[in-house]
N, C-alpha and C. Protein backbone atom coordinates (compact mmCIF):
# COMPACT_ATOMS: atom_id res chain seq x y z
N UNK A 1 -46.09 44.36 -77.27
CA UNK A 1 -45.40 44.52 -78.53
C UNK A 1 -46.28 44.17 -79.71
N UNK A 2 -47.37 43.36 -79.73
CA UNK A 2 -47.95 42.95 -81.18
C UNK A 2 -48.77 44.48 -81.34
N UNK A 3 -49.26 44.28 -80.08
CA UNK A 3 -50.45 45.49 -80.57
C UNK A 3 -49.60 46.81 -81.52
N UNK A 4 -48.77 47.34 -81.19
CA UNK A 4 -47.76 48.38 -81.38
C UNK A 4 -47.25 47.75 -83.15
N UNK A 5 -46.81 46.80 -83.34
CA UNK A 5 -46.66 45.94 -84.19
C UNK A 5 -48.36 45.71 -85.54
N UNK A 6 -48.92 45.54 -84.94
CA UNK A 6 -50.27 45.84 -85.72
C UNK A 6 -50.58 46.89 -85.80
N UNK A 7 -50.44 47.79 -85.29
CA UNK A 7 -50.59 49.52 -85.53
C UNK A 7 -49.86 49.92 -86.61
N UNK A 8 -48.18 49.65 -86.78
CA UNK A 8 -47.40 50.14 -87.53
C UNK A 8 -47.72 49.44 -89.33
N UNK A 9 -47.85 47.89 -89.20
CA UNK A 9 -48.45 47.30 -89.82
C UNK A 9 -49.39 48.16 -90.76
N UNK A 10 -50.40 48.52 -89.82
CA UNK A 10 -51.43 48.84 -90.54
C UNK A 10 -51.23 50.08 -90.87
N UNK A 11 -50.57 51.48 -90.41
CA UNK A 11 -50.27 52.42 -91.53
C UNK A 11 -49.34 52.42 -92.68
N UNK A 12 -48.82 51.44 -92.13
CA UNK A 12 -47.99 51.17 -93.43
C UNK A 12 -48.66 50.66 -94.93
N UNK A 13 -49.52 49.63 -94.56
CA UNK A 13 -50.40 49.29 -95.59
C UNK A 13 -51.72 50.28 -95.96
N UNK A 14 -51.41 51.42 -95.42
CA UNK A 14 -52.55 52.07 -95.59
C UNK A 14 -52.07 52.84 -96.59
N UNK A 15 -52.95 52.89 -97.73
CA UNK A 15 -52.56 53.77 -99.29
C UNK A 15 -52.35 55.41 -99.28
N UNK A 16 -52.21 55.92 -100.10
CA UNK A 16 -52.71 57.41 -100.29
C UNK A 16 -53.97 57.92 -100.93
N UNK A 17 -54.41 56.69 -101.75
CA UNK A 17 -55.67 57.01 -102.00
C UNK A 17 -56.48 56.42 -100.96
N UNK A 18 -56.40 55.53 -100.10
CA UNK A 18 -57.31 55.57 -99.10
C UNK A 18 -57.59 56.47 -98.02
N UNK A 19 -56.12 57.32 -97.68
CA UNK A 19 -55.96 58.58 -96.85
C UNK A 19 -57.04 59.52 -98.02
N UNK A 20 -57.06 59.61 -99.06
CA UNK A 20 -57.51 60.60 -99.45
C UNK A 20 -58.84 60.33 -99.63
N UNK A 21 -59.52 59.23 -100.05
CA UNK A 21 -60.80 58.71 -99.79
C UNK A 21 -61.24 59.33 -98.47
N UNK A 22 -60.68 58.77 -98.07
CA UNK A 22 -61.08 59.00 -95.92
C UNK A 22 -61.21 60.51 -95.38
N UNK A 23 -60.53 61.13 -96.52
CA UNK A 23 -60.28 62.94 -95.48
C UNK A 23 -61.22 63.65 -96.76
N UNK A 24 -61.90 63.03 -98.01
CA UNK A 24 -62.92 63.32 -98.65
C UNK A 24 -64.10 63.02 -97.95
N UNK A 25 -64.08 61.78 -97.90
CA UNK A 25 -65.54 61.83 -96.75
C UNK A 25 -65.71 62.70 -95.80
N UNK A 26 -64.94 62.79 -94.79
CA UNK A 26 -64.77 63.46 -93.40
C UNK A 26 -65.32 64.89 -94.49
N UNK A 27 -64.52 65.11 -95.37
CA UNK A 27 -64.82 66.98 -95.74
C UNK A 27 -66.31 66.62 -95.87
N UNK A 28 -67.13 66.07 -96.43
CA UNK A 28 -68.60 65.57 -97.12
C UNK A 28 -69.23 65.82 -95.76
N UNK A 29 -68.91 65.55 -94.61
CA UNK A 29 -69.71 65.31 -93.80
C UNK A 29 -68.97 66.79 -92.70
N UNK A 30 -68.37 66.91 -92.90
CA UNK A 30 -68.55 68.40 -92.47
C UNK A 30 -69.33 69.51 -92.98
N UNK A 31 -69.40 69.26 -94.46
CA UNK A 31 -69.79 70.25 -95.21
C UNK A 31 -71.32 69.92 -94.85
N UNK A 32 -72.20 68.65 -94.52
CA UNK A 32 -73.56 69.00 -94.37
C UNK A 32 -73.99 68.92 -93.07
N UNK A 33 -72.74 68.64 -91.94
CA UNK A 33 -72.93 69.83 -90.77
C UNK A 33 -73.14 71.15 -90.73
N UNK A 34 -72.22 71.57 -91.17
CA UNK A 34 -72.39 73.00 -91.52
C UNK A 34 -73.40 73.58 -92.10
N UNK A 35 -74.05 73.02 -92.70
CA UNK A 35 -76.12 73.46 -93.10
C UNK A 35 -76.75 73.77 -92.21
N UNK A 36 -76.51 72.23 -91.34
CA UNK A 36 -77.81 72.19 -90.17
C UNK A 36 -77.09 73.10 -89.13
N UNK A 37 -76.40 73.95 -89.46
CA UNK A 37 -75.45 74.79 -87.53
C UNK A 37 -76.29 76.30 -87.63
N UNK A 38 -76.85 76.59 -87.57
CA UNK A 38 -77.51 78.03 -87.74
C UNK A 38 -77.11 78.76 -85.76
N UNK A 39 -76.79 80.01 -85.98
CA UNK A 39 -76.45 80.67 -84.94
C UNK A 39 -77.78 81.59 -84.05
N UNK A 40 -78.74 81.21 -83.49
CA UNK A 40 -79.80 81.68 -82.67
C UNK A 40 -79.14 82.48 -81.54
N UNK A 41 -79.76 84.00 -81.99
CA UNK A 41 -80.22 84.97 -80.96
C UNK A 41 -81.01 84.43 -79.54
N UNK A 42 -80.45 84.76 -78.50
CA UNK A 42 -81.11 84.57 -77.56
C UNK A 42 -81.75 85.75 -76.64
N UNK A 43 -82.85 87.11 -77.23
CA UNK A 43 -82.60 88.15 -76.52
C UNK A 43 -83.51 88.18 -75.52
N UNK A 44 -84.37 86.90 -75.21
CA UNK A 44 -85.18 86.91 -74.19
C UNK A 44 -84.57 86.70 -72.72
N UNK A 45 -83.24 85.98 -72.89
CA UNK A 45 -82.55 85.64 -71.74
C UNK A 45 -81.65 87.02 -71.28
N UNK A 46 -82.20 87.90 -71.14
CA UNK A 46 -81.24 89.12 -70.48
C UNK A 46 -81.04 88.78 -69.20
N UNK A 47 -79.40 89.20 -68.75
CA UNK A 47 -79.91 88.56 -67.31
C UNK A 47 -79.27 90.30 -66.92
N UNK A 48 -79.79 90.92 -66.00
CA UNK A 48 -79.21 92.27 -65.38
C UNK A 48 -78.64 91.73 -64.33
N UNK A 49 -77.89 92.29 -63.67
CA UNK A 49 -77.07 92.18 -62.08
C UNK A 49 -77.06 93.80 -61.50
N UNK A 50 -77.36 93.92 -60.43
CA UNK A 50 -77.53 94.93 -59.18
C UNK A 50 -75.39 95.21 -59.00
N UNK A 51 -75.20 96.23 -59.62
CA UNK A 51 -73.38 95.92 -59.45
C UNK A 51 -72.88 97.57 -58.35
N UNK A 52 -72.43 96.97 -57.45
CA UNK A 52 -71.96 97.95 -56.83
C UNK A 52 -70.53 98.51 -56.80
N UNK A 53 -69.97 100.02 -57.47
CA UNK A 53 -68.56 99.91 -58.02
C UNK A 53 -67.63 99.85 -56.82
N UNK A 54 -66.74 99.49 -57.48
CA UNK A 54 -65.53 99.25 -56.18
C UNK A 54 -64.67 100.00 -55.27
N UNK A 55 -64.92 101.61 -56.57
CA UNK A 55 -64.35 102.72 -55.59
C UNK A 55 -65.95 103.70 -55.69
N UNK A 56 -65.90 104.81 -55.09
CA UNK A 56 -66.50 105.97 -55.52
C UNK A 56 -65.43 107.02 -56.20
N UNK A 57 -66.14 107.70 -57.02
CA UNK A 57 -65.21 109.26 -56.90
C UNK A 57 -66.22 110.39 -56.75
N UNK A 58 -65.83 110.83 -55.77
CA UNK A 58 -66.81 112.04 -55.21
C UNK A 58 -66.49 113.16 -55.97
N UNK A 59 -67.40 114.02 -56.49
CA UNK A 59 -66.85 115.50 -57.10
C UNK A 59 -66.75 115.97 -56.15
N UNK A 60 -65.93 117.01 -56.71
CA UNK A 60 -65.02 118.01 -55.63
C UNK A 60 -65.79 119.12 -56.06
N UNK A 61 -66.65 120.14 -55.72
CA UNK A 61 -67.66 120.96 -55.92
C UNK A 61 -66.90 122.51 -55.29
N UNK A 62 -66.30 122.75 -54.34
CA UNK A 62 -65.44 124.10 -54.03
C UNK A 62 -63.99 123.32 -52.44
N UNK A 63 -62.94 123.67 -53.64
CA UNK A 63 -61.85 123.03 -52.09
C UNK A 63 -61.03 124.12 -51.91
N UNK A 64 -60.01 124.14 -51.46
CA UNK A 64 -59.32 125.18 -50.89
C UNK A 64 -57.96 124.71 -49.73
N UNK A 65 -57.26 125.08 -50.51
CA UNK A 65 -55.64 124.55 -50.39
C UNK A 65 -55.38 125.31 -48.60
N UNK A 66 -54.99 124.70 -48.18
CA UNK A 66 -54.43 124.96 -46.66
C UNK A 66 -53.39 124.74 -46.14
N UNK A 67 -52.56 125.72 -45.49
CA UNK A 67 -51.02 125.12 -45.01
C UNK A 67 -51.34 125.14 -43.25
N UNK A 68 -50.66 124.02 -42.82
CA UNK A 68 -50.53 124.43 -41.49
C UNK A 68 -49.35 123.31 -41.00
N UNK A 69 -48.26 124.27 -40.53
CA UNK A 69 -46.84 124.11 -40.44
C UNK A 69 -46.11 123.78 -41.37
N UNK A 70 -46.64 124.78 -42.03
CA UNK A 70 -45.54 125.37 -43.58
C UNK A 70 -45.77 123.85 -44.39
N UNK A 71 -46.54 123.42 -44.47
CA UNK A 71 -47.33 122.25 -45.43
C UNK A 71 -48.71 122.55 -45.57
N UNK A 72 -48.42 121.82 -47.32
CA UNK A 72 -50.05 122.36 -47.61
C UNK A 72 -50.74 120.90 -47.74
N UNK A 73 -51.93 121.76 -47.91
CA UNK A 73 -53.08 119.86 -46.91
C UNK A 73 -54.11 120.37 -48.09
């Protein structure tokens, strides 16, 4: 119970200008992360893979419809 009790404590005593102090900094220090983040191309790392497909589809080059016992095949 204290700990829980010192938690509540302490947002309670916590200001709005100190919330706003605090989430100004945090922006400050995002903003000169964001300098140093540059996005690098990597086009030396190609990687190929050998892929074998999962069906075939064969062309059909000359077919020819057939009935045998009055069904066609």
């Amino acid at each position: 119970m204290e700990e829980e009790d010192i938690k509540a404590l302490k947002r309670a005593s916590e200001s709005q200008a100190e919330k706003a102090a605090k989430k100004q900094k945090s922006d400050v220090e995002v903003a000169k992360l964001n300098k140093h983040l540059q996005i690098m191309s990597n086009d030396e790392d190609d990687v190929y893979t050998k892929a074998t497909p999962l069906a075939r589809k064969v062309p059909v080059a000359d077919y020819e419809i057939y009935t045998e016992n009055n069904k066609p095949y």
